[in-house]
Structures are given as structure tokens and as C-alpha cells.
N, C-alpha and C. Protein backbone atom coordinates (compact mmCIF):
# COMPACT_ATOMS: atom_id res chain seq x y z
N UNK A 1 212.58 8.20 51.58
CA UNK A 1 212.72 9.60 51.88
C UNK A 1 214.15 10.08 51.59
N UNK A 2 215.45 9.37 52.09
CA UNK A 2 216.69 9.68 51.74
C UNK A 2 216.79 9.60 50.12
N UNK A 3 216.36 8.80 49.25
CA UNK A 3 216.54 8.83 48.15
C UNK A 3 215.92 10.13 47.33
N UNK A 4 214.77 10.73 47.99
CA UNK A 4 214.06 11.72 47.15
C UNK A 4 214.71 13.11 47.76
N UNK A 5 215.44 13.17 48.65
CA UNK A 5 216.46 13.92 49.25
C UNK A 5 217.77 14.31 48.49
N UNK A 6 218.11 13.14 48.36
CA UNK A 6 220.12 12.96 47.66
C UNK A 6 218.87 13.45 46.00
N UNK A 7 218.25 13.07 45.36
CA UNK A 7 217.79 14.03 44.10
C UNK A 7 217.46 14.76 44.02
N UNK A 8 217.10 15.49 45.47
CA UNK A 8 216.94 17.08 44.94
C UNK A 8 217.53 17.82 45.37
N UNK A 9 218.62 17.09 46.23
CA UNK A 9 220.22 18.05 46.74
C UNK A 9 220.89 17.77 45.08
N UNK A 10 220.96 17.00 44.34
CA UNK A 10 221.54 16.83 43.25
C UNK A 10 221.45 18.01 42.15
N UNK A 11 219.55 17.98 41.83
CA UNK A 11 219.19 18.22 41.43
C UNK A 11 219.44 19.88 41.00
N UNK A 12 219.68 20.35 42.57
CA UNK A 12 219.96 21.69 43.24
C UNK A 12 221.12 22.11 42.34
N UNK A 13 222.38 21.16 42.67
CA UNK A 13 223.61 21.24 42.43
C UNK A 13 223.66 21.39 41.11
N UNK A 14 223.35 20.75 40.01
CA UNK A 14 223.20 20.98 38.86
C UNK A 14 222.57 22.19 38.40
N UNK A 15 221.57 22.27 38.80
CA UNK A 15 220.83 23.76 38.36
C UNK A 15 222.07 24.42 38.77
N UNK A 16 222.42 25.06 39.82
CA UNK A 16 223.35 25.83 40.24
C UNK A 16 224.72 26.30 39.40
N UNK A 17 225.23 25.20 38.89
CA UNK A 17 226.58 25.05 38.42
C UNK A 17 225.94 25.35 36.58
N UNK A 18 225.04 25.44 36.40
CA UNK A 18 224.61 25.32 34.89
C UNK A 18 224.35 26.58 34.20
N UNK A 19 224.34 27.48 34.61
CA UNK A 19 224.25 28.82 34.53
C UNK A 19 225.23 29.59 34.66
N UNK A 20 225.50 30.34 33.54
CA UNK A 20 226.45 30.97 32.83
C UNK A 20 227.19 31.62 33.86
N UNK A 21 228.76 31.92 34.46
CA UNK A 21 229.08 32.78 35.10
C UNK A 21 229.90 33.56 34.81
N UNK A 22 230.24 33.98 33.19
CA UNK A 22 230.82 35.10 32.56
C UNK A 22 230.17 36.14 32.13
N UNK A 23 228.76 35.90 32.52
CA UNK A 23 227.90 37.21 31.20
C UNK A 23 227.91 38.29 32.45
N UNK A 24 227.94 39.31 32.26
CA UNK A 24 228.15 40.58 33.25
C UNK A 24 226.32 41.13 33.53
N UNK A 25 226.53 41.24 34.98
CA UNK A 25 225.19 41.24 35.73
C UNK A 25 224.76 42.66 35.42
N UNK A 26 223.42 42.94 35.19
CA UNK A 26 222.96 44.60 35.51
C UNK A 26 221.95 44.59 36.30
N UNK A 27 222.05 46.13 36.68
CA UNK A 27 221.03 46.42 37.67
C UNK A 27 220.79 48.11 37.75
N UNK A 28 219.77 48.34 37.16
CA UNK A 28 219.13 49.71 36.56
C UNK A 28 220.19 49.76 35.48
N UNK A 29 220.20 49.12 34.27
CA UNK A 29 220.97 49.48 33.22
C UNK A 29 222.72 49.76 33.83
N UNK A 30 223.07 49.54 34.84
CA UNK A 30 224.66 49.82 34.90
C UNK A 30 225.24 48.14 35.60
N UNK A 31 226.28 48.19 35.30
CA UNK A 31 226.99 46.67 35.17
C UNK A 31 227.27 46.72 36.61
N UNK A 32 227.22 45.01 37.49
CA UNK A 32 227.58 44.92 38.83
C UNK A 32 228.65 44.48 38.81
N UNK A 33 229.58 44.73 39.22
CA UNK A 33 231.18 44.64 39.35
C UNK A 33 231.41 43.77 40.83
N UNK A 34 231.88 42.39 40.37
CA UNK A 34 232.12 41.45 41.22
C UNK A 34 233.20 41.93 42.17
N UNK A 35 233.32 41.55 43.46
CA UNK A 35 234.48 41.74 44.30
C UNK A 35 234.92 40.54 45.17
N UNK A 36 236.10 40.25 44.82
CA UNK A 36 236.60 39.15 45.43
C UNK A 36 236.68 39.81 46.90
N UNK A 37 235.85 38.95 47.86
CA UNK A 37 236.15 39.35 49.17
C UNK A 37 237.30 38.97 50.12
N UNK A 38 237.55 37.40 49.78
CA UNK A 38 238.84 37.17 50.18
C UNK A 38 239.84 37.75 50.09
N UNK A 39 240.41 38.67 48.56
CA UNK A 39 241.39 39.49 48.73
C UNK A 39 241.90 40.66 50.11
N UNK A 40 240.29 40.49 50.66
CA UNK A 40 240.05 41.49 51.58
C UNK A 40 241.24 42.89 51.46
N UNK A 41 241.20 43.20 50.17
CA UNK A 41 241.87 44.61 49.80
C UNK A 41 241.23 45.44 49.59
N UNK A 42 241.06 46.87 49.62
CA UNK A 42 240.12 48.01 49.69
C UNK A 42 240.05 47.80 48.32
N UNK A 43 238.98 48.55 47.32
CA UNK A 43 238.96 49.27 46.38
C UNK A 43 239.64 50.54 46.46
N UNK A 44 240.98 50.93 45.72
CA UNK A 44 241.68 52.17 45.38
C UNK A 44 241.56 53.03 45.13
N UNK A 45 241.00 54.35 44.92
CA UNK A 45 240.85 55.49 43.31
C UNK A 45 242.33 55.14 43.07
N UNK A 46 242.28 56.23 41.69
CA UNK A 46 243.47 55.77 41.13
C UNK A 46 243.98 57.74 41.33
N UNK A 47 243.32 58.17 42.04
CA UNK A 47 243.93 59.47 42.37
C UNK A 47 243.89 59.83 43.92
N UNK A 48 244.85 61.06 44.28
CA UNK A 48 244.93 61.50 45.81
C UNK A 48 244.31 62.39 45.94
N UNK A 49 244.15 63.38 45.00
CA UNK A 49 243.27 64.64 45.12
C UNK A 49 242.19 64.57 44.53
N UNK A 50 241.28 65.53 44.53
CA UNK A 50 239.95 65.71 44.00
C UNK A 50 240.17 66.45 42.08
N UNK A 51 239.99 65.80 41.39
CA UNK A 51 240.13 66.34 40.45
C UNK A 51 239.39 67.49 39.96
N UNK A 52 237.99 67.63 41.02
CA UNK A 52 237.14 69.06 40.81
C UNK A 52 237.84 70.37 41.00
N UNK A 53 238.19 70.04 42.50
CA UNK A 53 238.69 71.27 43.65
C UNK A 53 240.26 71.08 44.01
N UNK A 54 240.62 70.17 43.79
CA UNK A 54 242.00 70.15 43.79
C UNK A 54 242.66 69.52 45.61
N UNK A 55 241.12 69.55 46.41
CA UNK A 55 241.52 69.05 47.47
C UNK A 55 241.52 67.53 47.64
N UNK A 56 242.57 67.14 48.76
CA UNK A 56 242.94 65.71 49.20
C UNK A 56 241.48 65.07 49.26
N UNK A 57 241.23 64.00 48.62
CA UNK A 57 239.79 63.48 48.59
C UNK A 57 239.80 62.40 50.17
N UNK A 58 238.29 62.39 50.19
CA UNK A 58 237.90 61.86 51.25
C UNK A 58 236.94 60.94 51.10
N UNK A 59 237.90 59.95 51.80
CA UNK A 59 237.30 58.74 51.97
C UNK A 59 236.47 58.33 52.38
N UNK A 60 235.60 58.83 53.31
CA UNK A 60 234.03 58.74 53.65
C UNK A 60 232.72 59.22 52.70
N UNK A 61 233.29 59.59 51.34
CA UNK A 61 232.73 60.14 50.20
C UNK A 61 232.62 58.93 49.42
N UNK A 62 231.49 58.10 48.89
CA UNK A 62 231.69 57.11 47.65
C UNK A 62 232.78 57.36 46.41
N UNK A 63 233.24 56.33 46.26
CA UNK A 63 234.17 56.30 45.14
C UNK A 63 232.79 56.30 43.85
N UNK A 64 233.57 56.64 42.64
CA UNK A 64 233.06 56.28 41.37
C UNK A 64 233.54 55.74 40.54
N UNK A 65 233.26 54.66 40.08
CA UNK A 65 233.60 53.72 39.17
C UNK A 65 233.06 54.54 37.74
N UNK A 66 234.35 54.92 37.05
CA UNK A 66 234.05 55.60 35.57
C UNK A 66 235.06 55.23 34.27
N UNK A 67 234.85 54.38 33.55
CA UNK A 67 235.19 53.59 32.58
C UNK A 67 236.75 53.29 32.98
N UNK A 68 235.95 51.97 33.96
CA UNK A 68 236.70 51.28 34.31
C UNK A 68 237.93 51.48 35.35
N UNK A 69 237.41 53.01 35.82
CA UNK A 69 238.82 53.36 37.02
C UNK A 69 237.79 54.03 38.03
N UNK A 70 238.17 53.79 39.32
CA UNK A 70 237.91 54.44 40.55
C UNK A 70 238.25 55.71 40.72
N UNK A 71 237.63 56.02 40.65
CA UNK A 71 238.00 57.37 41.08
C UNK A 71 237.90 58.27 42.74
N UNK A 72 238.24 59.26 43.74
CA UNK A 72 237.67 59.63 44.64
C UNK A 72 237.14 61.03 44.40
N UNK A 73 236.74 61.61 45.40
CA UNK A 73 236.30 63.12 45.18
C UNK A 73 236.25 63.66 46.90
N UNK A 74 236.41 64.97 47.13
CA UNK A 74 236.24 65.53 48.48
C UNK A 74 235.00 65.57 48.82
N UNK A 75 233.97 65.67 47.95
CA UNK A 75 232.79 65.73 48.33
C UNK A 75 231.51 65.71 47.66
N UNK A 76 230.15 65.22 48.03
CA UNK A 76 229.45 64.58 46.99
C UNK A 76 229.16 65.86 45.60
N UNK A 77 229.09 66.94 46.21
CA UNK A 77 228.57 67.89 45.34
C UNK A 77 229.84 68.08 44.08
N UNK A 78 231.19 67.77 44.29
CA UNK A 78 232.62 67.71 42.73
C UNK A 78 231.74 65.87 42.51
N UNK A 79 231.15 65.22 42.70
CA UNK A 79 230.90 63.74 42.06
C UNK A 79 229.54 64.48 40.80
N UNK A 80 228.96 65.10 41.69
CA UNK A 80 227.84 65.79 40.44
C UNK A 80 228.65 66.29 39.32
N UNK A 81 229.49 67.40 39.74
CA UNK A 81 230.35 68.20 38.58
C UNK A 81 230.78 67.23 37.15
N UNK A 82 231.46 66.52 38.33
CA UNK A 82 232.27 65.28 37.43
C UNK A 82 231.28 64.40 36.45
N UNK A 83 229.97 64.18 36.54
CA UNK A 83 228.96 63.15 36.16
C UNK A 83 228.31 64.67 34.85
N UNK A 84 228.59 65.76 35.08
CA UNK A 84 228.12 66.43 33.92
C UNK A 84 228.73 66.69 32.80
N UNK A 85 230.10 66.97 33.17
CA UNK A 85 231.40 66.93 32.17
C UNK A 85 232.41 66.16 32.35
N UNK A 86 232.42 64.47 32.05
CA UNK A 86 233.72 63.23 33.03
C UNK A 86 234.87 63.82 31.86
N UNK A 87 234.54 64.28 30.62
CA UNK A 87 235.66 64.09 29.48
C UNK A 87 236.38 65.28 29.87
N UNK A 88 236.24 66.18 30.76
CA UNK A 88 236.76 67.28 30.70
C UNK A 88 237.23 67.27 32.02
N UNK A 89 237.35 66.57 33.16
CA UNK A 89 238.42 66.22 34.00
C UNK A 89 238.82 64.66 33.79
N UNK A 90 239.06 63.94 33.11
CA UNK A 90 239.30 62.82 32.95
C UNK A 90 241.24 62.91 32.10
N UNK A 91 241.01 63.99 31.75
CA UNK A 91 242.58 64.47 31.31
C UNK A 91 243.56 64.35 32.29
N UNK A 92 243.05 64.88 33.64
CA UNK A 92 243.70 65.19 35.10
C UNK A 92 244.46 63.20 35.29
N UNK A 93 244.09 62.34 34.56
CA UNK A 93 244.30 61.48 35.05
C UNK A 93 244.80 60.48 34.19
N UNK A 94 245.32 61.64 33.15
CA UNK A 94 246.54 60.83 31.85
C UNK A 94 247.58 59.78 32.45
N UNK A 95 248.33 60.83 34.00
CA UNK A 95 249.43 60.31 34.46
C UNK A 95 249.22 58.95 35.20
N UNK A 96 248.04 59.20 36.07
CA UNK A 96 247.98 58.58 36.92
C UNK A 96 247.13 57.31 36.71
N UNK A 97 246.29 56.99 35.93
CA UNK A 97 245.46 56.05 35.50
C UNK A 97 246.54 54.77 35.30
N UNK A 98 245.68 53.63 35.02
CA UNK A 98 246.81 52.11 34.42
C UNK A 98 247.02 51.63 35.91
């Protein structure tokens, strides 16, 4: 019994470790973005204000992840705005992006 045990704890282990862990995950066609939890550091936007309305964004509002930068917003209805035209406030964030 211990022997057919230690081979399929083995067995386990191998499967496990054998499978690719660079190819980038999806889920409904958009990429899942790993988070180191240990860092235990927030996710940032990379702005203070709302780039819709111009007000201090709020943090109880989802961030958006948009090629490749966080962004915040004051409120869900400037995240719509932003998702219809991104190229046309995405300027707002020449300075501040990087």
C-alpha cells in the first residue's frame, strides 16, 4: 500500500511541475495577470485623478488594467467613457505613465 502511495504522490509531482508556466492564461478572451501575493503591495493606477472628469479617483471603484497600466476612475459610469474612446484619454497620461 505505501509503495502504490509514494507513486502516485510522485506521479502527482511530476505531472504538476511538467506543464508550461510561461504561456499567459485566458479567460473570456482577456489575459489573467498573475499577482505575487507575498509582495502583499496594492496594485497602483498610475494616475490621481480621473482622467474622464478630472475628479480625485476612488478607490472603491475597480481599477482597469489598459495596455499594460492601471489605471483609476471616480466612478463606474467615466470606466464606460474610457472603454469607448481609451486613445483619446490615454494622452492625459504621457507624463505620468512608466
Amino acid at each position: 500500500m505505501k509503495k502504490i502511495f509514494l507513486a502516485a504522490a510522485i506521479t502527482l509531482i511530476i505531472a504538476g511541475t511538467s506543464f508550461p508556466q510561461n504561456e499567459p492564461m485566458f479567460l473570456n478572451n482577456e489575459i489573467i495577470v498573475e499577482v505575487n501575493m507575498k509582495e502583499r503591495n496594492p496594485l497602483k493606477p498610475i494616475n490621481e485623478v480621473c482622467p474622464i472628469e478630472g475628479k480625485k479617483i476612488d478607490h472603491k471603484i475597480p481599477l482597469l488594467i489598459f495596455d499594460n497600466k492601471i489605471i483609476g476612475f471616480c466612478c463606474n459610469a467615466c470606466i464606460e467613457v474610457f472603454n469607448n474612446d481609451p486613445q483619446a484619454y490615454l494622452k492625459k497620461f504621457k507624463g505620468d505613465a512608466s
